[in-house]
Structure formats: C-alpha cells, structure tokens
N, C-alpha and C. Protein backbone atom coordinates (compact mmCIF):
# COMPACT_ATOMS: atom_id res chain seq x y z
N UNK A 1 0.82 -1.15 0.00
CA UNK A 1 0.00 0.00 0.00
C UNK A 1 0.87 1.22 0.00
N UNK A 2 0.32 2.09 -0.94
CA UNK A 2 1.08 3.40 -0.61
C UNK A 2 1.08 4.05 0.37
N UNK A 3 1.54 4.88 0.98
CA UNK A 3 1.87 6.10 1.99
C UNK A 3 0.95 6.98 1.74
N UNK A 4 1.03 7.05 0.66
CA UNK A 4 -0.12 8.15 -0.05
C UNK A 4 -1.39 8.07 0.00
N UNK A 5 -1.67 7.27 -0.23
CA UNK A 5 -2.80 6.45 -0.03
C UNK A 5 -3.65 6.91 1.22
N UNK A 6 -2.64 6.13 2.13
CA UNK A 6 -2.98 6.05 3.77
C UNK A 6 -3.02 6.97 3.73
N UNK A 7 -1.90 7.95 3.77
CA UNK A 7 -2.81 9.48 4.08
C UNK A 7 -3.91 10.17 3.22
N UNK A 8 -4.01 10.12 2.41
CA UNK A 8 -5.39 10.32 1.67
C UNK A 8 -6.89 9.86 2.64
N UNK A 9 -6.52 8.33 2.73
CA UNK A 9 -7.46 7.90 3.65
C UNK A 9 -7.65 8.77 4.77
N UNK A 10 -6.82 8.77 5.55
CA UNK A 10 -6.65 9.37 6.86
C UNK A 10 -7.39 10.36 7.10
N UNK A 11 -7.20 11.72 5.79
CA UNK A 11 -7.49 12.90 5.87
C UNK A 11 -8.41 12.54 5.50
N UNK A 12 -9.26 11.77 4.69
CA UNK A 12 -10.52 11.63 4.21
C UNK A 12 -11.11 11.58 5.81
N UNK A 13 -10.65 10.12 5.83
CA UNK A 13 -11.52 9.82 7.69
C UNK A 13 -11.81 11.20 8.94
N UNK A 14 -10.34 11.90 8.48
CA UNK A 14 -10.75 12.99 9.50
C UNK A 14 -11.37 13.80 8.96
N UNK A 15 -11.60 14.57 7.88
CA UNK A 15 -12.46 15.58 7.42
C UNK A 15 -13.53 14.79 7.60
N UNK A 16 -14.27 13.64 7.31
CA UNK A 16 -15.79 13.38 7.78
C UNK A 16 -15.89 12.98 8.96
N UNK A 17 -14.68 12.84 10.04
CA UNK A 17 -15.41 12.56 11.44
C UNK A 17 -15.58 14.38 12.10
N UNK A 18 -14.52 15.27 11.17
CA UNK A 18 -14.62 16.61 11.15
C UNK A 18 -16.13 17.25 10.83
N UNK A 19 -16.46 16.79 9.95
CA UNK A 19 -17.89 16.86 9.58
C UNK A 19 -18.91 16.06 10.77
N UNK A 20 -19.00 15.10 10.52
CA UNK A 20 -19.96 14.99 11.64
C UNK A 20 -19.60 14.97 13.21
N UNK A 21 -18.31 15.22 13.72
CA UNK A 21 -18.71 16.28 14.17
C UNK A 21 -19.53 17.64 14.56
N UNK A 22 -19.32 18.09 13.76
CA UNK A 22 -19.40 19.54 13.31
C UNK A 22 -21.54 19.17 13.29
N UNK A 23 -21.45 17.93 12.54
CA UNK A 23 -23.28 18.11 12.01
C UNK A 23 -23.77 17.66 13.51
N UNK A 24 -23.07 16.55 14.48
CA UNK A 24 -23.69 16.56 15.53
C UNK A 24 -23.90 17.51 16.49
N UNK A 25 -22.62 18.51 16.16
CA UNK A 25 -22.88 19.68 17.14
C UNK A 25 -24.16 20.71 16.93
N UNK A 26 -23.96 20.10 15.40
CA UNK A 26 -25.69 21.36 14.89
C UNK A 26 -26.33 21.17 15.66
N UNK A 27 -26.57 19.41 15.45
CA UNK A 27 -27.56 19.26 15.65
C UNK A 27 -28.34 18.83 17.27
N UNK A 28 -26.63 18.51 17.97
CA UNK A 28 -27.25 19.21 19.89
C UNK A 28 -27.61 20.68 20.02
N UNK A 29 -26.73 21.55 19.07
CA UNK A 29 -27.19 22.84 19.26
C UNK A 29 -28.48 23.22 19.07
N UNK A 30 -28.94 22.90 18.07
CA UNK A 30 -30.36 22.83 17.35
C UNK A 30 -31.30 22.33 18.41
N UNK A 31 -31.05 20.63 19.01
CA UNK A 31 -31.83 20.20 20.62
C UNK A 31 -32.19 21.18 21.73
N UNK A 32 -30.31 21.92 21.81
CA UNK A 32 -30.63 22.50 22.93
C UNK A 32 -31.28 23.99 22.70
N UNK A 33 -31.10 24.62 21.49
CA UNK A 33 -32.14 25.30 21.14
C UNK A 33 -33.65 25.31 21.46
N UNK A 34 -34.28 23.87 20.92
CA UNK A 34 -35.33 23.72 21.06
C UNK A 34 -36.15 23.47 22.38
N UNK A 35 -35.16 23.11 23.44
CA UNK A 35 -35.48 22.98 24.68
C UNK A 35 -35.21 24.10 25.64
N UNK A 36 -34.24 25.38 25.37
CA UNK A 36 -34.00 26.30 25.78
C UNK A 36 -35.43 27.14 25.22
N UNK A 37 -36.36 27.07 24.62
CA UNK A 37 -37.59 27.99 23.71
C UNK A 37 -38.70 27.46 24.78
N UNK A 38 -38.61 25.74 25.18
CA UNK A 38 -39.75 25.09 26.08
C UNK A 38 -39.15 25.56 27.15
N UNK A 39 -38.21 25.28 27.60
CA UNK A 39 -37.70 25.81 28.74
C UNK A 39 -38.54 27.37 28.84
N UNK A 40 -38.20 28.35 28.47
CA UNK A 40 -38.93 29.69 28.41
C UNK A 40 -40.33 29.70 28.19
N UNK A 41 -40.92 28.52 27.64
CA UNK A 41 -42.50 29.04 27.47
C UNK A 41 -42.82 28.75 28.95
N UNK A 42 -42.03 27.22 29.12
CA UNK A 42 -42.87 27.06 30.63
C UNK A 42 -42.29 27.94 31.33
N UNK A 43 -41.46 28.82 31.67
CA UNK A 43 -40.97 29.70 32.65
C UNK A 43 -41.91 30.82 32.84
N UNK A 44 -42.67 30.96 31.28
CA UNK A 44 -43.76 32.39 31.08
C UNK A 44 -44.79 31.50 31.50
N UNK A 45 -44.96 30.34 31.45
CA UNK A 45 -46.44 30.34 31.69
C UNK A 45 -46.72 30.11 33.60
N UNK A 46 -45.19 29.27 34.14
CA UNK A 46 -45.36 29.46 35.17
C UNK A 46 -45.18 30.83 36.09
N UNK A 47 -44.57 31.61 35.01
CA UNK A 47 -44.72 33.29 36.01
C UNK A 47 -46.27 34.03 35.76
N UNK A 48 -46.79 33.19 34.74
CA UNK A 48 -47.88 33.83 34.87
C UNK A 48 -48.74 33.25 35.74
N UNK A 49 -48.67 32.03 35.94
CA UNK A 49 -49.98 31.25 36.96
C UNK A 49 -49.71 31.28 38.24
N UNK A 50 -48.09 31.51 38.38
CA UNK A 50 -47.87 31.08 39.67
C UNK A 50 -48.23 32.33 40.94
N UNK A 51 -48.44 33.45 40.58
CA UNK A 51 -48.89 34.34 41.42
C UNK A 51 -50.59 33.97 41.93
N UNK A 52 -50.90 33.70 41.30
CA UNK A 52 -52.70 33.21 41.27
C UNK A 52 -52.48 32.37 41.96
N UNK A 53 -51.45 31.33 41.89
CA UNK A 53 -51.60 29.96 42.64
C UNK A 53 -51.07 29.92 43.74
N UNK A 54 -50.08 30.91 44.28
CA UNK A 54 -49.60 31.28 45.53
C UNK A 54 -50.57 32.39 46.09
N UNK A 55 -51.53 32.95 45.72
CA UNK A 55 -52.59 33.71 46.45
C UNK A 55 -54.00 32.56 46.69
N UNK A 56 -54.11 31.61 45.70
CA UNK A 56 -55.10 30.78 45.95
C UNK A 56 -54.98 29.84 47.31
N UNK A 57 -53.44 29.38 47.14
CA UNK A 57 -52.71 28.40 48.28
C UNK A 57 -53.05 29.01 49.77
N UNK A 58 -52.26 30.21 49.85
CA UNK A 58 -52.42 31.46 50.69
C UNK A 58 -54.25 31.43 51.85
N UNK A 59 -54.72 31.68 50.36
CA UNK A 59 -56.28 32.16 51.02
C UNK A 59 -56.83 30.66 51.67
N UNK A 60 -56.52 29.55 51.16
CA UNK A 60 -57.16 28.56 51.23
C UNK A 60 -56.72 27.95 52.70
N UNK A 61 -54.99 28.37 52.48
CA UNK A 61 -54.68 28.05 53.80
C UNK A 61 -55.04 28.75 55.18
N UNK A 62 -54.94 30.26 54.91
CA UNK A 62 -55.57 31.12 56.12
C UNK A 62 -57.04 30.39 56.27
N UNK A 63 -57.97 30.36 55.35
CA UNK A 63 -59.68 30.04 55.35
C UNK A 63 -59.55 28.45 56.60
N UNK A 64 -58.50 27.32 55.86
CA UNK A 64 -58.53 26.39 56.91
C UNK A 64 -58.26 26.73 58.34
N UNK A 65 -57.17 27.14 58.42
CA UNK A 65 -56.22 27.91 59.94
C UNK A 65 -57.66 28.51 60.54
N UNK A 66 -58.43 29.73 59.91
CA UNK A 66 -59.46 30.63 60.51
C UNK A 66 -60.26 30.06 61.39
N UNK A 67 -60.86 29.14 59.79
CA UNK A 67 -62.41 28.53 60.84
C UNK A 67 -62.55 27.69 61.70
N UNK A 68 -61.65 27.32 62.20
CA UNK A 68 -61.93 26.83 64.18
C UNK A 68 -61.61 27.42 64.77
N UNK A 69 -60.91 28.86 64.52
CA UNK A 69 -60.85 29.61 65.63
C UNK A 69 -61.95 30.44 65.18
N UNK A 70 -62.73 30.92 64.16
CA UNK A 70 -63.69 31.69 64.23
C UNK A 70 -64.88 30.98 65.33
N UNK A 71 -65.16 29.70 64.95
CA UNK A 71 -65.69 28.79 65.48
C UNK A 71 -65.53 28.87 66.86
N UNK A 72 -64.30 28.60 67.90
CA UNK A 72 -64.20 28.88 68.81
C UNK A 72 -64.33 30.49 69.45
N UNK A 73 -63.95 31.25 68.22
CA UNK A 73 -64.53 32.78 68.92
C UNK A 73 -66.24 32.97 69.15
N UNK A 74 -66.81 32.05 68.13
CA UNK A 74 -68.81 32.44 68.33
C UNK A 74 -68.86 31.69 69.71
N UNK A 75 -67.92 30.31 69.61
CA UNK A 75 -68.23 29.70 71.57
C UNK A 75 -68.21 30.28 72.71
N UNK A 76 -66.87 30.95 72.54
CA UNK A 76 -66.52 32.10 73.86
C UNK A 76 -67.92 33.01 73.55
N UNK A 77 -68.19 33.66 72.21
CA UNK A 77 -69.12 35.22 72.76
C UNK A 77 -70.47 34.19 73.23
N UNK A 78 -70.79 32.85 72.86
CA UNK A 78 -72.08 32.60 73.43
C UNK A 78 -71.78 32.02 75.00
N UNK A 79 -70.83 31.61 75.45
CA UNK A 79 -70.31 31.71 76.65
C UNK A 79 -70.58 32.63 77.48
N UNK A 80 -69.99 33.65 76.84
CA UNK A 80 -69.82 35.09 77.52
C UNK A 80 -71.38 35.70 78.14
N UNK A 81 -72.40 35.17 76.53
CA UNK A 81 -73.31 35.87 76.51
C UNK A 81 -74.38 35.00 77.56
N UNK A 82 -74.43 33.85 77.88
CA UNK A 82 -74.79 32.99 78.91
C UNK A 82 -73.91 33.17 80.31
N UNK A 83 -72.77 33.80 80.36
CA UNK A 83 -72.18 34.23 82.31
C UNK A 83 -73.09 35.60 82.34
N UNK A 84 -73.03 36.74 81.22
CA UNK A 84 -73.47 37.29 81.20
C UNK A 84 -75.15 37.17 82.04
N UNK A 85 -76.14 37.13 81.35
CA UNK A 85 -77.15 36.41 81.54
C UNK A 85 -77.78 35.74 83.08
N UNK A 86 -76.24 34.91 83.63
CA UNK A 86 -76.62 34.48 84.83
C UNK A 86 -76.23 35.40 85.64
N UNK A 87 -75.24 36.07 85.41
CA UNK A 87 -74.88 37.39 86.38
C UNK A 87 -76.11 38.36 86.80
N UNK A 88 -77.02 38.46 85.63
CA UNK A 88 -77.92 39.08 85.73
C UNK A 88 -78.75 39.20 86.64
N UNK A 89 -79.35 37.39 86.56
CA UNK A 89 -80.42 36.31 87.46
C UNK A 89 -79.87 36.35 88.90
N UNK A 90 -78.49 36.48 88.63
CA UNK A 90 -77.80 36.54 90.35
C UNK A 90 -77.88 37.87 90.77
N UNK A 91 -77.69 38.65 90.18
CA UNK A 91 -77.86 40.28 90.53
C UNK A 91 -79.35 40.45 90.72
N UNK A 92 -80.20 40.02 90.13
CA UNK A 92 -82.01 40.11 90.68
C UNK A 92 -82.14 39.48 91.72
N UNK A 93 -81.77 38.18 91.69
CA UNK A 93 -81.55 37.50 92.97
C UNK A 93 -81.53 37.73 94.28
N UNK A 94 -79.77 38.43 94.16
CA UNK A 94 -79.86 39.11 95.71
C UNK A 94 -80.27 40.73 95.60
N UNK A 95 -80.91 41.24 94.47
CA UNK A 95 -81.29 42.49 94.54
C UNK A 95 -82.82 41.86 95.43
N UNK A 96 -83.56 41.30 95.23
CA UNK A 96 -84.54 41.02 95.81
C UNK A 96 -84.67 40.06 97.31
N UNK A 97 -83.67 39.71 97.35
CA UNK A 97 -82.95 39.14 98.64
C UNK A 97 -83.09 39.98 99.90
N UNK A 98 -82.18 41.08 99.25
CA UNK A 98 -82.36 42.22 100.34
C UNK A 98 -83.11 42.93 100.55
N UNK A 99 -84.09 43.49 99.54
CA UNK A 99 -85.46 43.65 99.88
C UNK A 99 -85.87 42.56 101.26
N UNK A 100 -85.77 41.41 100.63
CA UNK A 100 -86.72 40.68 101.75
C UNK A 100 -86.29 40.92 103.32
N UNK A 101 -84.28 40.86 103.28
CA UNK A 101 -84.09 41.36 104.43
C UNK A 101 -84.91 42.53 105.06
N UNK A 102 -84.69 43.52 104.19
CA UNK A 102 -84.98 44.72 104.51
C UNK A 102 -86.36 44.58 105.27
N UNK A 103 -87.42 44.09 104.67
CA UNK A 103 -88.53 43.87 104.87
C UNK A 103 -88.98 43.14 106.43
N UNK A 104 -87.82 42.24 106.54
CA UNK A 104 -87.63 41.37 107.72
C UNK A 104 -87.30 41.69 108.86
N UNK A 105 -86.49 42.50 108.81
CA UNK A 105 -85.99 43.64 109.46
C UNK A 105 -87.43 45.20 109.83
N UNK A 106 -87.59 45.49 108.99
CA UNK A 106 -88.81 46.55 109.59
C UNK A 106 -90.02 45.75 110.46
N UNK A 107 -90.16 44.41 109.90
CA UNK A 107 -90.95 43.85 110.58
C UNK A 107 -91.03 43.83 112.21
N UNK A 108 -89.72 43.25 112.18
CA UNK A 108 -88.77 42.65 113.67
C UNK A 108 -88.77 44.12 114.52
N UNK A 109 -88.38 45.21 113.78
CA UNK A 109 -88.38 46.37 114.52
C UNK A 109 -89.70 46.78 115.17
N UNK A 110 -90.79 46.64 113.97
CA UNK A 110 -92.22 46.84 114.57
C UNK A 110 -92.47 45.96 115.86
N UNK A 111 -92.51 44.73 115.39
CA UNK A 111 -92.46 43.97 116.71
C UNK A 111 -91.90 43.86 117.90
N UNK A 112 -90.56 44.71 117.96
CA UNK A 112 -90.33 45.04 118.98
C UNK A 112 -90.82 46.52 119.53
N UNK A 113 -90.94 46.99 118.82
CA UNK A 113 -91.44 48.40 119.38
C UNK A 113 -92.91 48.60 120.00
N UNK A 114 -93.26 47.51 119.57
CA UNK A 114 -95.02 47.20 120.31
C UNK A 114 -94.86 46.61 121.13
N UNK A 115 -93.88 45.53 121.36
CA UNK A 115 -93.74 44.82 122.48
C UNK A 115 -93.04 46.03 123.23
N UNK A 116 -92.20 46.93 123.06
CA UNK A 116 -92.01 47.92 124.30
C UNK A 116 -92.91 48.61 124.97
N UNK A 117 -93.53 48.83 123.27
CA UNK A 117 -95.10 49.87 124.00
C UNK A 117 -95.87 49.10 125.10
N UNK A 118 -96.12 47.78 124.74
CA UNK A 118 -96.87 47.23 125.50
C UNK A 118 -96.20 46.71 126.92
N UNK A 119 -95.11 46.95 126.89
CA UNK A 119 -94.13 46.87 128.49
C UNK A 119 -94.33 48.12 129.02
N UNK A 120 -94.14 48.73 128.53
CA UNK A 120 -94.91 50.67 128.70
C UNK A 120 -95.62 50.60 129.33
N UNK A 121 -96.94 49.83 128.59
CA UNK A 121 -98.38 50.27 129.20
C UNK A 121 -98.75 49.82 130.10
N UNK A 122 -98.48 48.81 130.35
CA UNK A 122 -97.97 47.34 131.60
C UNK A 122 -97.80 48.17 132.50
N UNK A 123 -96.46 48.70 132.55
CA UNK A 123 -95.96 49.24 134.01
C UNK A 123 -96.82 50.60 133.91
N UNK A 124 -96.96 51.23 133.11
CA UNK A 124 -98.02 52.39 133.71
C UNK A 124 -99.18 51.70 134.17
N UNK A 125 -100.05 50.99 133.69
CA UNK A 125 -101.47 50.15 134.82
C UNK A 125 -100.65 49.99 136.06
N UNK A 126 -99.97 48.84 136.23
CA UNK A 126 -99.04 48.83 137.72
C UNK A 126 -98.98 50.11 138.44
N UNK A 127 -98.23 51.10 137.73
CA UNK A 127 -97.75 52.23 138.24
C UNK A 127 -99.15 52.96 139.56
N UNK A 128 -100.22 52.38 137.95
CA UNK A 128 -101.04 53.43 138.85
C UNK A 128 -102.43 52.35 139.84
N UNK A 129 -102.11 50.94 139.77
CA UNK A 129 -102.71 50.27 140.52
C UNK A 129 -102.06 50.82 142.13
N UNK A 130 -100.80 50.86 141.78
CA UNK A 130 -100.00 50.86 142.68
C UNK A 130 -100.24 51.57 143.82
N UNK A 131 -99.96 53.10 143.11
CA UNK A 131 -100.22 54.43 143.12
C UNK A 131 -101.95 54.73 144.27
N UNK A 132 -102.91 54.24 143.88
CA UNK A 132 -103.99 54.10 144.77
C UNK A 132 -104.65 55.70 144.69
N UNK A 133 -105.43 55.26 145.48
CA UNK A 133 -106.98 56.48 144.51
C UNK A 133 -106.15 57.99 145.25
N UNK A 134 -104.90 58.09 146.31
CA UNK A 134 -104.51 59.16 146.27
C UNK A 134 -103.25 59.90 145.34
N UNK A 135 -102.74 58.73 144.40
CA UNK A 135 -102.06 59.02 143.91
C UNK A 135 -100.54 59.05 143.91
N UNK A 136 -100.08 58.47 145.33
CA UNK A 136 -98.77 58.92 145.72
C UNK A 136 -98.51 56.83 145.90
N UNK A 137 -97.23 56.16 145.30
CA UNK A 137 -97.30 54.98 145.55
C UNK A 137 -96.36 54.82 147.03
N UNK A 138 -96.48 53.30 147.47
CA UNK A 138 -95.82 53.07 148.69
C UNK A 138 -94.98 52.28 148.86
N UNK A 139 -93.56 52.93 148.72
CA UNK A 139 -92.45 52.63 148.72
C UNK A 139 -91.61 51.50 149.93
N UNK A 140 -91.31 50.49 149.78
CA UNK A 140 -91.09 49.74 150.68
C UNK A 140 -89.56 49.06 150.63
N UNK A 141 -88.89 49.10 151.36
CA UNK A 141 -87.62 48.54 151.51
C UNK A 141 -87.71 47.16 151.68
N UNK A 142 -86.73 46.33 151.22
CA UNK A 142 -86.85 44.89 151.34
C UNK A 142 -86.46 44.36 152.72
N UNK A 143 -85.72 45.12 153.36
CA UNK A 143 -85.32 44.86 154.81
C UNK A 143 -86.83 45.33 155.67
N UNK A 144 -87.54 45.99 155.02
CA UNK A 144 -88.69 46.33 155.99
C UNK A 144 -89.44 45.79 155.72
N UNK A 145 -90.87 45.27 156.47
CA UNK A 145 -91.89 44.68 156.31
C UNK A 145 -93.30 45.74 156.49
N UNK A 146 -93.61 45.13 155.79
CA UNK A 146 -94.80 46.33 156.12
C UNK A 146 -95.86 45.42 156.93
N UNK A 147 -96.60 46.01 157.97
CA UNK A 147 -97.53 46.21 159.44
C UNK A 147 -99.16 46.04 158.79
C-alpha cells in the first residue's frame, strides 16, 4: 500500500469525522435550542400562573387555619353571653334578697317596738294600781316589812 494512499485515507476519515462532528454539534445545538424555547414558554407560563396559585394556596390556607378559631370565637361570645345572663339572674336575685331582708328587718323592729309599748303600758297600769286612789305609791324597803 502506498503512503499516499494512507494518508489520503486518513485525511478523508478525518475531514468526515470533522464533519460529523461539526453536524452533531448542529444538531445538539439545534436540541438544545429547542429545549432552551420550552424551557422559556414554561418559565412564562409558570410566572404567569404562579402568582394566582400562591394567592389561591395562601387564602385557602388562612380560610382552613381561621375557621376553628372563628368557630371557637362564636363559643366564647355565646359563653360570655350565657355568664353574662346568669350574672344578671344573680344580681335580681340578691337584689330582691335584700329587699326581703330589709322587709324582715322593719318587721322585727315593729315587733319590737309594740312589744315595748306594750311593756310601757304594763308598768303604767301597775304604776297606777299601785299608786292608789290618792295618787302617791308606797315605797317599801326589802329589809322592811310592812304592818
């Protein structure tokens, strides 16, 4: 075989592994082209949705978090609104309580004050049984006897 030859060959072999080379690089370039374009649509379409979908996430999550404590806030105000309520019943309660004292009390006073009167009137009859049709009563010492 010639020398010549072989290199002929050679350079042949390398100018077409030079070439495709060269056509495979198109044609990753060309791939990664085409995936660098999807790459960007989905980047636009997720900057466009994704604000909506992080305010939807957002609301949905506060709305769960809320409603058992809203829930527990209507318990407390009907709580509230039932101590309330009995405070009331207890405040009529002994508002009328003490009336009755009160009442119990003027009674007790009357009753004693008649029972004084009538200790009063007691010892004035005595006084004046006593006393005798001249008027003057007769005083007697316990060491003395009366005759």
């Amino acid at each position: 075989m010639n020398s010549e030859a072989i290199e002929r060959a050679t350079e042949r072999l390398r100018e077409l592994r030079e070439g495709a080379d060269a056509a495979e690089a198109n044609a990753a370039l060309e791939r990664a082209r085409r995936q660098l374009e999807a790459f960007a649509e989905t980047a636009a379409s997720l900057e466009a949705r994704l604000p909506a979908q992080v305010g939807d996430a957002v609301r949905d999550g506060l709305r769960a978090e809320t409603l058992p404590v809203a829930r527990q806030l209507a318990e407390v105000r009907g709580l509230q609104s039932q101590v309330l309520r009995r405070l009331e019943h207890l405040d009529g309660d002994v508002t009328a309580e003490r009336h009755a004292r009160v009442e119990d009390l003027a009674v007790l006073v009357d009753l004693i004050s008649s029972g004084w009167r009538a200790v009063n009137d007691r010892l004035g009859r005595l006084e004046e049984a006593i006393a005798g049709p001249e008027g003057q009563a007769v005083v007697l010492r316990l060491n003395q006897r009366a005759s």
